[in-house]
PDB file of N, CA and C in Angstrom:
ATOM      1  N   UNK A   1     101.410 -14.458 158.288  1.00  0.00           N
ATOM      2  CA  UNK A   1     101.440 -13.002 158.213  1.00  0.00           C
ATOM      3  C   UNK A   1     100.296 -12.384 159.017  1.00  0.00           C
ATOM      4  N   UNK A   2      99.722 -13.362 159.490  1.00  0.00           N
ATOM      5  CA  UNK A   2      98.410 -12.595 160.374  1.00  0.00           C
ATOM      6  C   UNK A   2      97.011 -11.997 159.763  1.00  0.00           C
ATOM      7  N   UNK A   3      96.622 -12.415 158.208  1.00  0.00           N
ATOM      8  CA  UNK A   3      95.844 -11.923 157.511  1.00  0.00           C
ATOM      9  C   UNK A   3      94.537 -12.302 158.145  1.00  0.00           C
ATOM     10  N   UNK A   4      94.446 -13.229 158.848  1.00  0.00           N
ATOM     11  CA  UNK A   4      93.233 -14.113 159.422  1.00  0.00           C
ATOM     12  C   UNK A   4      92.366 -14.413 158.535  1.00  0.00           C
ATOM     13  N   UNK A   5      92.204 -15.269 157.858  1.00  0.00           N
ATOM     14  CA  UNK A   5      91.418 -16.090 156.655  1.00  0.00           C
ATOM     15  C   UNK A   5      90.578 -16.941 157.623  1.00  0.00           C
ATOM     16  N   UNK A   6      88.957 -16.599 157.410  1.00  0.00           N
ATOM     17  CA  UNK A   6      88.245 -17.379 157.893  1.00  0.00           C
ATOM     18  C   UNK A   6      88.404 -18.867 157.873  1.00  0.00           C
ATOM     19  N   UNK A   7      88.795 -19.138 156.408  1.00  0.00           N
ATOM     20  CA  UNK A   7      89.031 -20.111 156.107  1.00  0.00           C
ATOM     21  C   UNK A   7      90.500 -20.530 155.726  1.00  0.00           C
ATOM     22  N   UNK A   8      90.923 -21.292 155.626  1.00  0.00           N
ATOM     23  CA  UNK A   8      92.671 -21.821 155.031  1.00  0.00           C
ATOM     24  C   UNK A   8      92.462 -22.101 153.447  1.00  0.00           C
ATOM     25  N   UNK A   9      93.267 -21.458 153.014  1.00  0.00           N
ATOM     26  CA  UNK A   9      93.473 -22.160 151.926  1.00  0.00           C
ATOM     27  C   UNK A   9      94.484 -23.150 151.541  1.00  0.00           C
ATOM     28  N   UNK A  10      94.609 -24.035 150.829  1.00  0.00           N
ATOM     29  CA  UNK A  10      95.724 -24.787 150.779  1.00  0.00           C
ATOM     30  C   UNK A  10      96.402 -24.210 149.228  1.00  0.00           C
ATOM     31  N   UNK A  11      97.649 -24.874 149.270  1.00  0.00           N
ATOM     32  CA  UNK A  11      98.331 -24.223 147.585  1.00  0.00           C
ATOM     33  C   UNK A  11      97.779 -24.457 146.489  1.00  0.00           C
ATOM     34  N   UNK A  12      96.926 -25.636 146.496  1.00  0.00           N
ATOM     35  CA  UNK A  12      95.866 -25.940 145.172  1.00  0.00           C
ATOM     36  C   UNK A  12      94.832 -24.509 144.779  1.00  0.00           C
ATOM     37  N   UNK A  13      94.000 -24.231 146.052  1.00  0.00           N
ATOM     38  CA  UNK A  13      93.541 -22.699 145.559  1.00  0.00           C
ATOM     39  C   UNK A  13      94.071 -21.590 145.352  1.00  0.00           C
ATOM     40  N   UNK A  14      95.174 -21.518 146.274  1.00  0.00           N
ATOM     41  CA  UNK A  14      96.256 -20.358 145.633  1.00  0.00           C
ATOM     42  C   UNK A  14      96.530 -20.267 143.892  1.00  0.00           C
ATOM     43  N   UNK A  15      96.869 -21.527 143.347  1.00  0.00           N
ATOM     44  CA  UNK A  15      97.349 -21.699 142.364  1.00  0.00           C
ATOM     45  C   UNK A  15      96.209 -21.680 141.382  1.00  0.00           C
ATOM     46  N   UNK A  16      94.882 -21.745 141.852  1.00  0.00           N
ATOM     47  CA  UNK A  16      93.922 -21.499 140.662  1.00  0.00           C
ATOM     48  C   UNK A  16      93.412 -20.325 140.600  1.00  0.00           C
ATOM     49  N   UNK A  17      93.778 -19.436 141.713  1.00  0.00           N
ATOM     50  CA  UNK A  17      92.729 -18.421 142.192  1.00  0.00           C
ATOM     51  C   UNK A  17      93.848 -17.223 141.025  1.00  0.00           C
ATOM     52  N   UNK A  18      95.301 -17.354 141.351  1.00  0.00           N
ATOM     53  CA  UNK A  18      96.225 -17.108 140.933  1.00  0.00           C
ATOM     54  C   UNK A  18      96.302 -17.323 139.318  1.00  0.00           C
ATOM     55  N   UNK A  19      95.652 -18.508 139.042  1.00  0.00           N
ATOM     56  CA  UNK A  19      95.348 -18.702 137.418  1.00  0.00           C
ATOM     57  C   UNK A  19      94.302 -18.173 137.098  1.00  0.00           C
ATOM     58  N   UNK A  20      93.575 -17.880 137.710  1.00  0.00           N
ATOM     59  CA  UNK A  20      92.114 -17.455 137.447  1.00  0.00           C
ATOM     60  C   UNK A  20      92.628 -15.518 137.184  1.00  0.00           C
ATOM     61  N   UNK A  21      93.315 -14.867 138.131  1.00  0.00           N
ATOM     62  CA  UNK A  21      93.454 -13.899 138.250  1.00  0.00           C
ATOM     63  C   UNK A  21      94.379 -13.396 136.492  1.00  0.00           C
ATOM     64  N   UNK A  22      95.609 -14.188 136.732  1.00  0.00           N
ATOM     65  CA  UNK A  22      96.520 -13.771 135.352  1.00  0.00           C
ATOM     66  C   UNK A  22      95.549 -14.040 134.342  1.00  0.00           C
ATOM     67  N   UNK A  23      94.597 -14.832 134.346  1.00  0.00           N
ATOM     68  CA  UNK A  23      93.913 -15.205 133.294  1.00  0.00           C
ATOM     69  C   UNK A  23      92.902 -13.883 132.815  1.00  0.00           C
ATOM     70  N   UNK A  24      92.246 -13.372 134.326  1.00  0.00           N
ATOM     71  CA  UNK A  24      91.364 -12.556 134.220  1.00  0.00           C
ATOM     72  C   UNK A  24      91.877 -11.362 133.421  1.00  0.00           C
ATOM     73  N   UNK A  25      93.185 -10.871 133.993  1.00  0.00           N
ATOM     74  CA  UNK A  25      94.022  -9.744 133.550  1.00  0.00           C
ATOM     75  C   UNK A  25      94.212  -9.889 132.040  1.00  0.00           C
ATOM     76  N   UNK A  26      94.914 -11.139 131.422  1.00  0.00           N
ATOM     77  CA  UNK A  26      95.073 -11.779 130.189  1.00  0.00           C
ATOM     78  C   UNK A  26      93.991 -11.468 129.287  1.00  0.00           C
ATOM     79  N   UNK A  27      92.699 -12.107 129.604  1.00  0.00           N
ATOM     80  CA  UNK A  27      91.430 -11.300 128.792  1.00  0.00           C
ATOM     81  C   UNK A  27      91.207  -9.941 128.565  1.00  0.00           C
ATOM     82  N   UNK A  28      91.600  -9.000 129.603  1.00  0.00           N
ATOM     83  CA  UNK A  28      91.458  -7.665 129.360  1.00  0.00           C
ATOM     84  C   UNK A  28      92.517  -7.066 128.749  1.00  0.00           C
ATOM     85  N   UNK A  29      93.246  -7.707 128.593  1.00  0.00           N
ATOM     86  CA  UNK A  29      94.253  -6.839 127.835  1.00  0.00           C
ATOM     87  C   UNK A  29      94.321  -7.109 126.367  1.00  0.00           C
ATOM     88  N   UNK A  30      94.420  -6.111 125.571  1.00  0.00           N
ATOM     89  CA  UNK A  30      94.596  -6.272 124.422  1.00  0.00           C
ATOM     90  C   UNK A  30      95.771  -7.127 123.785  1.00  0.00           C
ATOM     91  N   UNK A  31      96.828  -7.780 124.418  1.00  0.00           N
ATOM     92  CA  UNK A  31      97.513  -8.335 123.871  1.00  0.00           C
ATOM     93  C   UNK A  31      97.034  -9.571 123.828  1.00  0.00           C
ATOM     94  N   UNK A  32      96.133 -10.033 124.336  1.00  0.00           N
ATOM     95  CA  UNK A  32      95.487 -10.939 124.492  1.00  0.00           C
ATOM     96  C   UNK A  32      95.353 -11.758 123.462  1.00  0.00           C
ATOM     97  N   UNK A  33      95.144 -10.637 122.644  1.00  0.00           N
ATOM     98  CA  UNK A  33      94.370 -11.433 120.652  1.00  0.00           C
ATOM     99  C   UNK A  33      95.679 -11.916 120.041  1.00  0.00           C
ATOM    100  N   UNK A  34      97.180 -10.936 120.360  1.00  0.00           N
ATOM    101  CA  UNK A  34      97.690 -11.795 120.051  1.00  0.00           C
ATOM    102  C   UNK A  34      98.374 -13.009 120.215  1.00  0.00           C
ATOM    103  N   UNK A  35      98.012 -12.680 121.408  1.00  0.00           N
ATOM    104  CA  UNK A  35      98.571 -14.341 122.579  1.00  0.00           C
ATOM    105  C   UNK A  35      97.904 -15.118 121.848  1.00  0.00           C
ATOM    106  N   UNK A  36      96.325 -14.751 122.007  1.00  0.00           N
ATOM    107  CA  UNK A  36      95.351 -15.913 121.516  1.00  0.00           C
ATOM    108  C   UNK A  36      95.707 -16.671 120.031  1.00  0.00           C
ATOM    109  N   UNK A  37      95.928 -15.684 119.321  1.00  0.00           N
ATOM    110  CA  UNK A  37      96.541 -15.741 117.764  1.00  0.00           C
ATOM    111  C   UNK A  37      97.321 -16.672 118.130  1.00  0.00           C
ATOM    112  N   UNK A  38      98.410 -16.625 118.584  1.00  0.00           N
ATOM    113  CA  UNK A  38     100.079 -17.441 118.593  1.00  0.00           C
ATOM    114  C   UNK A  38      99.833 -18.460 119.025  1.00  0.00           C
ATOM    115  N   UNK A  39      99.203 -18.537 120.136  1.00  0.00           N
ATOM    116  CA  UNK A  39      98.754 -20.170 121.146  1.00  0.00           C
ATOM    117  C   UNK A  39      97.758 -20.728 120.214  1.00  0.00           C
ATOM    118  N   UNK A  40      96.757 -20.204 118.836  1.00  0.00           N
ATOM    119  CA  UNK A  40      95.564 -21.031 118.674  1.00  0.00           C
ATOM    120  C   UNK A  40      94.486 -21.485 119.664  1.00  0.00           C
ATOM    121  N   UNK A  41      94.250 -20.840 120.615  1.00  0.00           N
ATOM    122  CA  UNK A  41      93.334 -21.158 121.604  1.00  0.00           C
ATOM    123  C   UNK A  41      91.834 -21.318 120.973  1.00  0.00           C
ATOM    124  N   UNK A  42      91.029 -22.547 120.764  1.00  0.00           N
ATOM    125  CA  UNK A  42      89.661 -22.372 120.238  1.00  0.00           C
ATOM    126  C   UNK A  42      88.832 -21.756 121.324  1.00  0.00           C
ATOM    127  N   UNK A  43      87.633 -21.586 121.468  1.00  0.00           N
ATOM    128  CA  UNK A  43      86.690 -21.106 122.079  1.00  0.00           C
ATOM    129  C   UNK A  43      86.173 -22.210 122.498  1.00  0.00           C
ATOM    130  N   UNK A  44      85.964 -23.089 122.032  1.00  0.00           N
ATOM    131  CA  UNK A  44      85.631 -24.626 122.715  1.00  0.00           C
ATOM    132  C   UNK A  44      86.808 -25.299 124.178  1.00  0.00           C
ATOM    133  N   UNK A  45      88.163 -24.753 123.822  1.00  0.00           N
ATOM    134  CA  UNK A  45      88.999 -25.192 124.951  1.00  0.00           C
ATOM    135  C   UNK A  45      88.689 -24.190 125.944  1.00  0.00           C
ATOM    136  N   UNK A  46      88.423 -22.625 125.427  1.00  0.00           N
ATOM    137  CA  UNK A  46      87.991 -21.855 126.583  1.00  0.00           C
ATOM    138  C   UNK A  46      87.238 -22.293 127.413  1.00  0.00           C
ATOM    139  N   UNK A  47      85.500 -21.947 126.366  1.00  0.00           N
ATOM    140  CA  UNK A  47      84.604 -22.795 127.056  1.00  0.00           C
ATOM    141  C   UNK A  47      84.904 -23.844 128.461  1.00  0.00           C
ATOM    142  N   UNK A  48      85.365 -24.704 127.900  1.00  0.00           N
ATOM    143  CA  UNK A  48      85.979 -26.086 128.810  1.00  0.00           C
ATOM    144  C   UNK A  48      86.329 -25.767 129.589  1.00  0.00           C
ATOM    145  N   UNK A  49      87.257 -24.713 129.705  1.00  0.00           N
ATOM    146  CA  UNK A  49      88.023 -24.174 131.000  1.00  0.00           C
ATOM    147  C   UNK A  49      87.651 -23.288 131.758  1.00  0.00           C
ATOM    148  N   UNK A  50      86.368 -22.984 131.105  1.00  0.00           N
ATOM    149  CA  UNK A  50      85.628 -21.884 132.403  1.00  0.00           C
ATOM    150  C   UNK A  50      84.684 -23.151 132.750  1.00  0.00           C
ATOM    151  N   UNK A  51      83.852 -24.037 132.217  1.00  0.00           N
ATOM    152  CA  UNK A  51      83.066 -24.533 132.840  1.00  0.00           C
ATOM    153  C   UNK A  51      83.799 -25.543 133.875  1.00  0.00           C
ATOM    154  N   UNK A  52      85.230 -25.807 133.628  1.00  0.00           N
ATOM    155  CA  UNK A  52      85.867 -26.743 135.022  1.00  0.00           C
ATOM    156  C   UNK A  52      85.899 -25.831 136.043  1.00  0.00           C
ATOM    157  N   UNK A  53      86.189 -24.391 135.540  1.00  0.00           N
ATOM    158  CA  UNK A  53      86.690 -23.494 137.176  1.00  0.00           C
ATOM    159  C   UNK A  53      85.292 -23.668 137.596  1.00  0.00           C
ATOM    160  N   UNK A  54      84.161 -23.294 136.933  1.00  0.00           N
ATOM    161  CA  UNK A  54      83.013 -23.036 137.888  1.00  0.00           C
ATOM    162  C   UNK A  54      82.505 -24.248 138.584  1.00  0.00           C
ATOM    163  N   UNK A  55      82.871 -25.754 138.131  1.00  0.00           N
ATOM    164  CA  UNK A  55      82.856 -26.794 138.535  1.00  0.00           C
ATOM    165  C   UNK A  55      83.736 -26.892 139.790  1.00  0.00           C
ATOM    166  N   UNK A  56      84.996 -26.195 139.807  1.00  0.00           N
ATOM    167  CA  UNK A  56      85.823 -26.290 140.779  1.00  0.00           C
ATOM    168  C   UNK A  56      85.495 -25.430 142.196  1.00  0.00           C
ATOM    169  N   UNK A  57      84.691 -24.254 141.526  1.00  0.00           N
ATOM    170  CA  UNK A  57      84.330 -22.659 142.247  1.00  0.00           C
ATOM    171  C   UNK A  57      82.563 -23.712 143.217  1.00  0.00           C
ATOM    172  N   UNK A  58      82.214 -24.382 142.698  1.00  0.00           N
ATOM    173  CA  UNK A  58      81.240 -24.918 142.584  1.00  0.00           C
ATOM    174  C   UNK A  58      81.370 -26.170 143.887  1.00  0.00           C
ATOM    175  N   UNK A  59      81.909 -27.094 143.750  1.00  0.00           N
ATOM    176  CA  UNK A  59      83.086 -27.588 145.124  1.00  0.00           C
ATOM    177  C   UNK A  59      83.458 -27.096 146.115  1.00  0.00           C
ATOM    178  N   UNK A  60      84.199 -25.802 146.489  1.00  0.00           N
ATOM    179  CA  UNK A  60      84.514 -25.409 147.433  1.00  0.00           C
ATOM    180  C   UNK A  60      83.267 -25.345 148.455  1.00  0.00           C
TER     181      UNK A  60
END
């Protein structure tokens, strides 16, 4: 499409940047609590899963 990306991304960052984003949106929204409610999500699996992205963010 001609966006010119300094860099390339491949579909692996698309797909996290993309998880990262719905995710971001997901937290701000108030339905959130009850997602969170229904799924049981602990704060310890959160945890976990922000410290892999920044592990991952951390890599690039």
């Amino acid at each position: 499409m001609g966006h010119g990306h300094p860099i390339p991304l491949n579909a692996g960052a698309y797909i996290f940047m993309g998880s990262v984003l719905f995710s971001y949106i997901a937290l701000k929204s108030p339905i959130k609590y009850k997602w969170a409610a229904d799924n049981r999500i602990s704060p310890k699996a959160d945890l976990a899963w922000r410290n892999n992205s920044q592990k991952w963010l951390d890599n690039q």
